[in-house]
C-alpha atoms as a PDB file:
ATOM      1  CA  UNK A   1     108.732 113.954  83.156  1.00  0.00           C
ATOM      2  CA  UNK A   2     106.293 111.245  83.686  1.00  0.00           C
ATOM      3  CA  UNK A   3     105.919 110.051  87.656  1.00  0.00           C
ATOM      4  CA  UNK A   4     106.603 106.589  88.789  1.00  0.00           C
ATOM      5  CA  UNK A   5     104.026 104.538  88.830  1.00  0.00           C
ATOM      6  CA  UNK A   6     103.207 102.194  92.024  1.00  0.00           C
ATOM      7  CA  UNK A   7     101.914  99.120  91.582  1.00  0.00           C
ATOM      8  CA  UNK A   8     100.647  96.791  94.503  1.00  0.00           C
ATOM      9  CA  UNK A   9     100.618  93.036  94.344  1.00  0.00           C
ATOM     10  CA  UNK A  10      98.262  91.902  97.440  1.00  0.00           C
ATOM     11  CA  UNK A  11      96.365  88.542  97.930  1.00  0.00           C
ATOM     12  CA  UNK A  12      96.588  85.838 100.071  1.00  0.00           C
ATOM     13  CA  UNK A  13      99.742  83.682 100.932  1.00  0.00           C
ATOM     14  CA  UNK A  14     101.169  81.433  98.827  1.00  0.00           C
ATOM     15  CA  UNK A  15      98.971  83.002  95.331  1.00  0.00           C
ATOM     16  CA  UNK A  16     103.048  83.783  94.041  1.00  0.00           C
ATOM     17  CA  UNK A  17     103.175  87.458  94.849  1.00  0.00           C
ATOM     18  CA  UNK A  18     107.035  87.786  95.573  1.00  0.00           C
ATOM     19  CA  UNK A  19     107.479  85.731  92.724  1.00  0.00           C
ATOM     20  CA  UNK A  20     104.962  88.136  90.439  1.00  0.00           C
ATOM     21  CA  UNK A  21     106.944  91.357  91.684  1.00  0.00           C
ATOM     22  CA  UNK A  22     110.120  89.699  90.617  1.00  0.00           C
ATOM     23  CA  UNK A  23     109.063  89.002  87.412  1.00  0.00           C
ATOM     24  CA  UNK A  24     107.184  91.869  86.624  1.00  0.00           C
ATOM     25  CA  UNK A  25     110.231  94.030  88.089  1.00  0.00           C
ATOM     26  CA  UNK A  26     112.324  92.042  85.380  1.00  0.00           C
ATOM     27  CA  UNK A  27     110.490  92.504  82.549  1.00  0.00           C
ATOM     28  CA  UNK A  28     110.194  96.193  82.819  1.00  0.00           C
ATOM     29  CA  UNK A  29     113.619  96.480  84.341  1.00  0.00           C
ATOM     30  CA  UNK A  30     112.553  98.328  87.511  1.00  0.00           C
ATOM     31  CA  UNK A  31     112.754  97.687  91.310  1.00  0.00           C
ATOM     32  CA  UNK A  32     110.222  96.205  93.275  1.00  0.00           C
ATOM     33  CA  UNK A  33     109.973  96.358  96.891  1.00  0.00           C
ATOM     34  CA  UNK A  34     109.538  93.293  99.530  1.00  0.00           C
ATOM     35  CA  UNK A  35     107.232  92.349 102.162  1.00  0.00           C
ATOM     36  CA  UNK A  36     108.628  93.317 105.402  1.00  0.00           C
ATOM     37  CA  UNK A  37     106.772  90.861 107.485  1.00  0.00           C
ATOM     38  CA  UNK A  38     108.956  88.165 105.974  1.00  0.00           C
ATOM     39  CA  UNK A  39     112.159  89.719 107.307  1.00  0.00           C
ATOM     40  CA  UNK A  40     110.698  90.352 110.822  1.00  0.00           C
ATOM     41  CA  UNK A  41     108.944  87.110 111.855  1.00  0.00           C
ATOM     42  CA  UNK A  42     111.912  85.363 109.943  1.00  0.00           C
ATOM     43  CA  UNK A  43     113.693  87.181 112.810  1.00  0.00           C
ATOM     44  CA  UNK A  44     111.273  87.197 115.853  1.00  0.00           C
ATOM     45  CA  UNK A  45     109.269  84.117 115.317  1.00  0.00           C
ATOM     46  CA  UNK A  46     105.906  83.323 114.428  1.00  0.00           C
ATOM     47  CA  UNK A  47     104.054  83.767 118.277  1.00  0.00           C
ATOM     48  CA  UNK A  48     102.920  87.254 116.902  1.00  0.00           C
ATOM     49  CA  UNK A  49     100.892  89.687 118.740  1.00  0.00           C
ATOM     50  CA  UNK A  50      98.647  92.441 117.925  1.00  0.00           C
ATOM     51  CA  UNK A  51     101.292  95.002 118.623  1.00  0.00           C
ATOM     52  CA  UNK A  52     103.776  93.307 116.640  1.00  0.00           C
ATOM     53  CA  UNK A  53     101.481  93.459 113.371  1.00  0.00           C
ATOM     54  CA  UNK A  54     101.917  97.593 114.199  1.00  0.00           C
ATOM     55  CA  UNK A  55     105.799  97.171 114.067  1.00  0.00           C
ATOM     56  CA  UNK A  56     105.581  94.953 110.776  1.00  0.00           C
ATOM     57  CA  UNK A  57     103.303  97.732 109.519  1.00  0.00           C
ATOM     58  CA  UNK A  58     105.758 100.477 110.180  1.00  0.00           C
ATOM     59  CA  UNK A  59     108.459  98.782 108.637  1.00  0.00           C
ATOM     60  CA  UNK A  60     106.822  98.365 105.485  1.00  0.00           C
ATOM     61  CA  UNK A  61     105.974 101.492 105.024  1.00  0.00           C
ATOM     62  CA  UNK A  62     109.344 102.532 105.568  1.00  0.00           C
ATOM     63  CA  UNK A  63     111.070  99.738 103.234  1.00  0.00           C
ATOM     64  CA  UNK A  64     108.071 101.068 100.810  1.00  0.00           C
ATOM     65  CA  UNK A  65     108.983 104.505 101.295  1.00  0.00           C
ATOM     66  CA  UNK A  66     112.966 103.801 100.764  1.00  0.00           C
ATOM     67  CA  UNK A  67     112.391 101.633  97.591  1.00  0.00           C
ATOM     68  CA  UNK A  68     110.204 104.679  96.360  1.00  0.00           C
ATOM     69  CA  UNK A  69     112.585 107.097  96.355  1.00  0.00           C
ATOM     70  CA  UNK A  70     115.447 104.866  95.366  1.00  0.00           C
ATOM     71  CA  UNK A  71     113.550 104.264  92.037  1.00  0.00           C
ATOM     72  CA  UNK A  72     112.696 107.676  91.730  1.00  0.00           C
ATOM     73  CA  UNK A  73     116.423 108.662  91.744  1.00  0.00           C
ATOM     74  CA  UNK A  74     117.471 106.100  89.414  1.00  0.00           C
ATOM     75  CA  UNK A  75     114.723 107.308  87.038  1.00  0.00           C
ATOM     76  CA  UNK A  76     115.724 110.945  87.333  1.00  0.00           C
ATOM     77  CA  UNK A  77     119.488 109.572  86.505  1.00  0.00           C
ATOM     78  CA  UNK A  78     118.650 107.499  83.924  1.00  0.00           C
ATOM     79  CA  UNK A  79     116.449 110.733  81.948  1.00  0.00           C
ATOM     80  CA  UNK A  80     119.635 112.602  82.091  1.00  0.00           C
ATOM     81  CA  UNK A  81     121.199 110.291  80.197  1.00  0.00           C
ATOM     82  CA  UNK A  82     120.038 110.150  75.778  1.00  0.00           C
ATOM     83  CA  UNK A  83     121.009 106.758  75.806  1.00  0.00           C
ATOM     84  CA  UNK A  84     118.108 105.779  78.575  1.00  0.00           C
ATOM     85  CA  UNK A  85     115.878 108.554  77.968  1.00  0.00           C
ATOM     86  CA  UNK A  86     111.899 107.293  77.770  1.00  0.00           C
ATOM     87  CA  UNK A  87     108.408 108.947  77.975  1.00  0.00           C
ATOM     88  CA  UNK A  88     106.862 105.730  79.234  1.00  0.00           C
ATOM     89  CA  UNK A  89     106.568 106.206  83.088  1.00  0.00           C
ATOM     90  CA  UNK A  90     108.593 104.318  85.485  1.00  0.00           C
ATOM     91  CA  UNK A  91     107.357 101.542  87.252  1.00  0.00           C
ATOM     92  CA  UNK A  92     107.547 100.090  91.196  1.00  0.00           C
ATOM     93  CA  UNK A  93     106.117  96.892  92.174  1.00  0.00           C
ATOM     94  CA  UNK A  94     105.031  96.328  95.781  1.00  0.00           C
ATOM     95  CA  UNK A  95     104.724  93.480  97.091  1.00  0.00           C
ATOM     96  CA  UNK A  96     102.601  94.081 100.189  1.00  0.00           C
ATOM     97  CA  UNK A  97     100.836  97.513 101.717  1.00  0.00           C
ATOM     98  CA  UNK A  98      98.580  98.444 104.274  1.00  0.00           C
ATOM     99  CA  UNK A  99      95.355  96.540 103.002  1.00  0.00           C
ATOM    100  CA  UNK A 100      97.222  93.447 103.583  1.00  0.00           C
ATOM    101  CA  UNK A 101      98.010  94.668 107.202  1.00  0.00           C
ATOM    102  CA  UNK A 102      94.399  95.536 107.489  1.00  0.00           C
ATOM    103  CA  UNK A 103      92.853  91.789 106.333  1.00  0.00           C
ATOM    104  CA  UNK A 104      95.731  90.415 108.696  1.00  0.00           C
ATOM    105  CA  UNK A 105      95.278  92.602 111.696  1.00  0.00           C
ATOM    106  CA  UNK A 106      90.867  91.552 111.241  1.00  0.00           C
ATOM    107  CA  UNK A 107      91.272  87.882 110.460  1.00  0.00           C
ATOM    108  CA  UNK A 108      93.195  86.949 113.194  1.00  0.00           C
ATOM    109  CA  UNK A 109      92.735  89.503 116.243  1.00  0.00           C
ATOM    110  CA  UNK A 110      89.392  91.482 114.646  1.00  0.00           C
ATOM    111  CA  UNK A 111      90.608  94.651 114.476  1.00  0.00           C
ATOM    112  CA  UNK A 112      92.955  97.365 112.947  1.00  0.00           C
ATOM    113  CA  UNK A 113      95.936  99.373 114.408  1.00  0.00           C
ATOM    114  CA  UNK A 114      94.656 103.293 113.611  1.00  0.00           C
ATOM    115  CA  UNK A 115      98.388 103.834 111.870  1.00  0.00           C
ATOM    116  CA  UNK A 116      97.481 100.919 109.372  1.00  0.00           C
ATOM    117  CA  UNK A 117      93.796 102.452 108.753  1.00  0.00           C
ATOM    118  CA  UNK A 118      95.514 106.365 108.720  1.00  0.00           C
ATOM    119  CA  UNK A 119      98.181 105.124 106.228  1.00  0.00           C
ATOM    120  CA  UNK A 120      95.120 103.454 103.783  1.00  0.00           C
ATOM    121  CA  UNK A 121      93.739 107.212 103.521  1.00  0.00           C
ATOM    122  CA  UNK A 122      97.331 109.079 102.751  1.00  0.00           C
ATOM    123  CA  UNK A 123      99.269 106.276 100.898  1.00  0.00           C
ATOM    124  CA  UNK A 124      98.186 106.777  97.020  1.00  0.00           C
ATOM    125  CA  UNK A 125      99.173 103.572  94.260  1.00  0.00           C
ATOM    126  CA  UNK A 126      98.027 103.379  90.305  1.00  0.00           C
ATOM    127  CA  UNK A 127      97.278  99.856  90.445  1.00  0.00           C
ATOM    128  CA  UNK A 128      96.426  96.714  92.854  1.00  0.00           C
ATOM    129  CA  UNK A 129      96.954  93.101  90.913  1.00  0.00           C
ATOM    130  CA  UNK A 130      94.626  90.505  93.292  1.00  0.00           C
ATOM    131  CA  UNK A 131      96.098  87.166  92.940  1.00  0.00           C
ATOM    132  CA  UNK A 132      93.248  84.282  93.103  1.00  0.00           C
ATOM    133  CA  UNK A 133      93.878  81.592  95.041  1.00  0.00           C
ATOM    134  CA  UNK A 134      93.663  79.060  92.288  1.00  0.00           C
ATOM    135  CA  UNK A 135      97.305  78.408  92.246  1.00  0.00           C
ATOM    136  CA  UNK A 136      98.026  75.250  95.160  1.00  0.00           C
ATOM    137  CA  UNK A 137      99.180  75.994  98.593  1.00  0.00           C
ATOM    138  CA  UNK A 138     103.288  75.183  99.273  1.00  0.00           C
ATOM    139  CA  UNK A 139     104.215  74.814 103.191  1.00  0.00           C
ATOM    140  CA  UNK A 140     106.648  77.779 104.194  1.00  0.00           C
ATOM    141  CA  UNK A 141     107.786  77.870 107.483  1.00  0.00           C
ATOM    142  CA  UNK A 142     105.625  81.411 108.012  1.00  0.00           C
ATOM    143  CA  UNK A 143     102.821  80.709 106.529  1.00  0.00           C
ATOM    144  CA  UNK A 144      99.380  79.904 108.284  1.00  0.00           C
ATOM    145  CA  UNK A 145      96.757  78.681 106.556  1.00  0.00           C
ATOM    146  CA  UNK A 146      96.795  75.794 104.071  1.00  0.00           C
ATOM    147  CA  UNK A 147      93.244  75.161 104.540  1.00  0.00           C
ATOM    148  CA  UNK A 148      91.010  76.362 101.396  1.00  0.00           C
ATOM    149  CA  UNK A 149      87.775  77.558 103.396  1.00  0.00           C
ATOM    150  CA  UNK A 150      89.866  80.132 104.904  1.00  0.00           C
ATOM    151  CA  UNK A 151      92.082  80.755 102.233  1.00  0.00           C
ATOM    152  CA  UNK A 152      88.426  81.568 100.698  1.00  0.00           C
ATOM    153  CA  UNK A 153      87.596  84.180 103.676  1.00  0.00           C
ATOM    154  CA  UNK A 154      91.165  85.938 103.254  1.00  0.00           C
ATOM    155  CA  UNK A 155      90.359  86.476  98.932  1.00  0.00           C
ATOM    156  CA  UNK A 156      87.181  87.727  99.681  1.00  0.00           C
ATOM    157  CA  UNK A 157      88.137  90.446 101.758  1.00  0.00           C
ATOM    158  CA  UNK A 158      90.888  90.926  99.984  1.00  0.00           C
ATOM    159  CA  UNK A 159      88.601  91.624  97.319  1.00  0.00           C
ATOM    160  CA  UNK A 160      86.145  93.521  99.055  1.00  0.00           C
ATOM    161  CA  UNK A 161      88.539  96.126  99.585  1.00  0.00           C
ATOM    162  CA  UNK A 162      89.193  96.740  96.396  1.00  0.00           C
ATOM    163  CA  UNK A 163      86.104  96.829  95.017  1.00  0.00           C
ATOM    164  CA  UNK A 164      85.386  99.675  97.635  1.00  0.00           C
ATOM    165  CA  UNK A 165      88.187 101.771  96.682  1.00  0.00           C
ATOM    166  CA  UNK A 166      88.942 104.051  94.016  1.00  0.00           C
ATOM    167  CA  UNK A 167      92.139 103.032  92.163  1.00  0.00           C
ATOM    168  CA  UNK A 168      91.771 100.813  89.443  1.00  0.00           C
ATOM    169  CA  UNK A 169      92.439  96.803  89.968  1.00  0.00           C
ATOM    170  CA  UNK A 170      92.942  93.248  88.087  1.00  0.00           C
ATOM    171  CA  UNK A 171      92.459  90.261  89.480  1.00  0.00           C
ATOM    172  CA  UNK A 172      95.167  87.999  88.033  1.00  0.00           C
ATOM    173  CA  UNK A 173      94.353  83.960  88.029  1.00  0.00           C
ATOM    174  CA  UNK A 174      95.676  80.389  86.415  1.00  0.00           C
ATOM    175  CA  UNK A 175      99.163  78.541  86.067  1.00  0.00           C
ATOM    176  CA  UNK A 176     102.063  80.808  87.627  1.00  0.00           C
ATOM    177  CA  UNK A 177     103.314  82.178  83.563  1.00  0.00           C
ATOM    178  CA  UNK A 178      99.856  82.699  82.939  1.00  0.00           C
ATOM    179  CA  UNK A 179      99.855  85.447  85.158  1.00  0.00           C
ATOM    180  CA  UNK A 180     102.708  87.097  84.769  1.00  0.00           C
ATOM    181  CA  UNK A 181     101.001  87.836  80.954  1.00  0.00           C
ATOM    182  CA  UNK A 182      97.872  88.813  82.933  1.00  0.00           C
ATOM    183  CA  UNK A 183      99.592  91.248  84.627  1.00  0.00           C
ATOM    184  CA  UNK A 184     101.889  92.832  82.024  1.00  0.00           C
ATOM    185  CA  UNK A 185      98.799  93.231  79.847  1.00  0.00           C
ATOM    186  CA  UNK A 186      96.928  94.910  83.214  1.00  0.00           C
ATOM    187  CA  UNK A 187      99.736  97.371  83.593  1.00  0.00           C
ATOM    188  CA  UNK A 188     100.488  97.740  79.747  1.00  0.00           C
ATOM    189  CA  UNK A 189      97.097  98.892  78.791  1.00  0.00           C
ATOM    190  CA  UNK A 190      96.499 100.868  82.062  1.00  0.00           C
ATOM    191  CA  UNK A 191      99.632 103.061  81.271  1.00  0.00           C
ATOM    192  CA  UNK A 192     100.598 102.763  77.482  1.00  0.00           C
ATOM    193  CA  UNK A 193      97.113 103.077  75.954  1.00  0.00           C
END
C-alpha cells in the first residue's frame, strides 16, 4: 500500500494558504490540516511572547500529528473497501509546520525555541508549495504586516529555507485559481509521473 503523502503549504500571511489547503484537499478529496496559531491567538490575543510561539508550536505539531493519523485510518478503511480501492497514494495538506515557526520565532524576537529547530530535523514531508506574495494583502484581525518591504524579508527566508533543504519544492504565484492549477500540477507530476 502506497504511504500518505504530506504536503506543506508555507509562505507569508495573507499569500491564500488556508484557502490553497482547502482547495487542494477538495480536489483530491483528502483532509488537510489547519494552522494552530489561528485558534490560539484567536483565543489569547495578539500581545504574544516568545514563550507563547513554543506553545503555538506544540500545538501544531500535535493538530499535525492527529490529522496524520486520522487520514491514515481513513485511507487504510477506504483500501478495504473494492469500491474505493486506488494505487495512487493518499494525500495530506498542511497548512503550516515548523519552518513557519522558525521565520516567526527570527523575524520578530531573533531567535528559535530548540523544540521548533529539533522538530525541523525529525518531522519528514514530500512536498513544500511557497506561495509568492504577489497576491494583495487583506486586513485580518491577526495579521501583522501589511507593509510590502517586510512582507519581502518574510518570502525570502521563507525561501531560503527551502532552497537549503532536501525535499523537493514549488513556488506557486499569480491570481488565487491560478494557483490552485500550479499546485495540482506540482503535486500531480511529483507523485503520478
Amino acid at each position: 500500500m502506497n504511504t500518505l503523502k504530506k504536503i506543506v503549504i508555507i509562505g507569508p500571511e495573507s499569500t491564500g494558504k488556508s484557502t490553497l489547503c482547502m482547495q487542494l484537499a477538495e480536489h483530491y478529496n483528502t483532509s488537510w490540516c489547519p494552522e494552530f496559531a489561528r485558534e490560539y491567538l484567536l483565543k489569547h490575543g495578539m500581545n504574544y511572547n516568545f514563550d507563547d510561539l513554543l506553545s503555538i508550536a506544540k500545538g501544531q505539531v500535535a493538530l499535525e500529528d492527529e490529522y496524520v493519523q486520522l487520514a491514515k485510518s481513513n485511507r487504510q478503511m477506504a483500501n478495504k473497501s473494492l469500491e474505493f480501492k486506488t494505487n495512487s497514494p493518499g494525500f495530506i495538506f498542511i497548512d503550516t509546520d515548523m519552518y513557519v515557526m522558525k521565520v516567526w520565532c527570527e523575524f520578530v524576537f531573533g531567535k528559535c525555541h530548540r523544540f521548533i529547530l529539533d522538530q525541523i530535523v525529525e518531522r519528514k514531508y514530500d512536498l513544500y508549495l511557497l506561495l509568492n506574495i504577489d497576491l494583495p494583502w487583506i486586513h485580518d484581525e491577526l495579521r501583522e504586516y501589511p507593509d510590502i518591504a517586510n512582507r519581502k524579508i518574510l518570502f525570502e527566508m521563507y525561501k531560503d529555507i527551502l532552497i537549503n533543504q532536501s525535499t523537493p519544492w514549488v513556488l506557486i504565484y499569480g491570481e488565487q485559481e491560478n494557483r490552485l492549477q500550479q499546485a495540482i500540477t506540482a503535486v500531480d507530476s511529483l507523485f503520478n509521473s
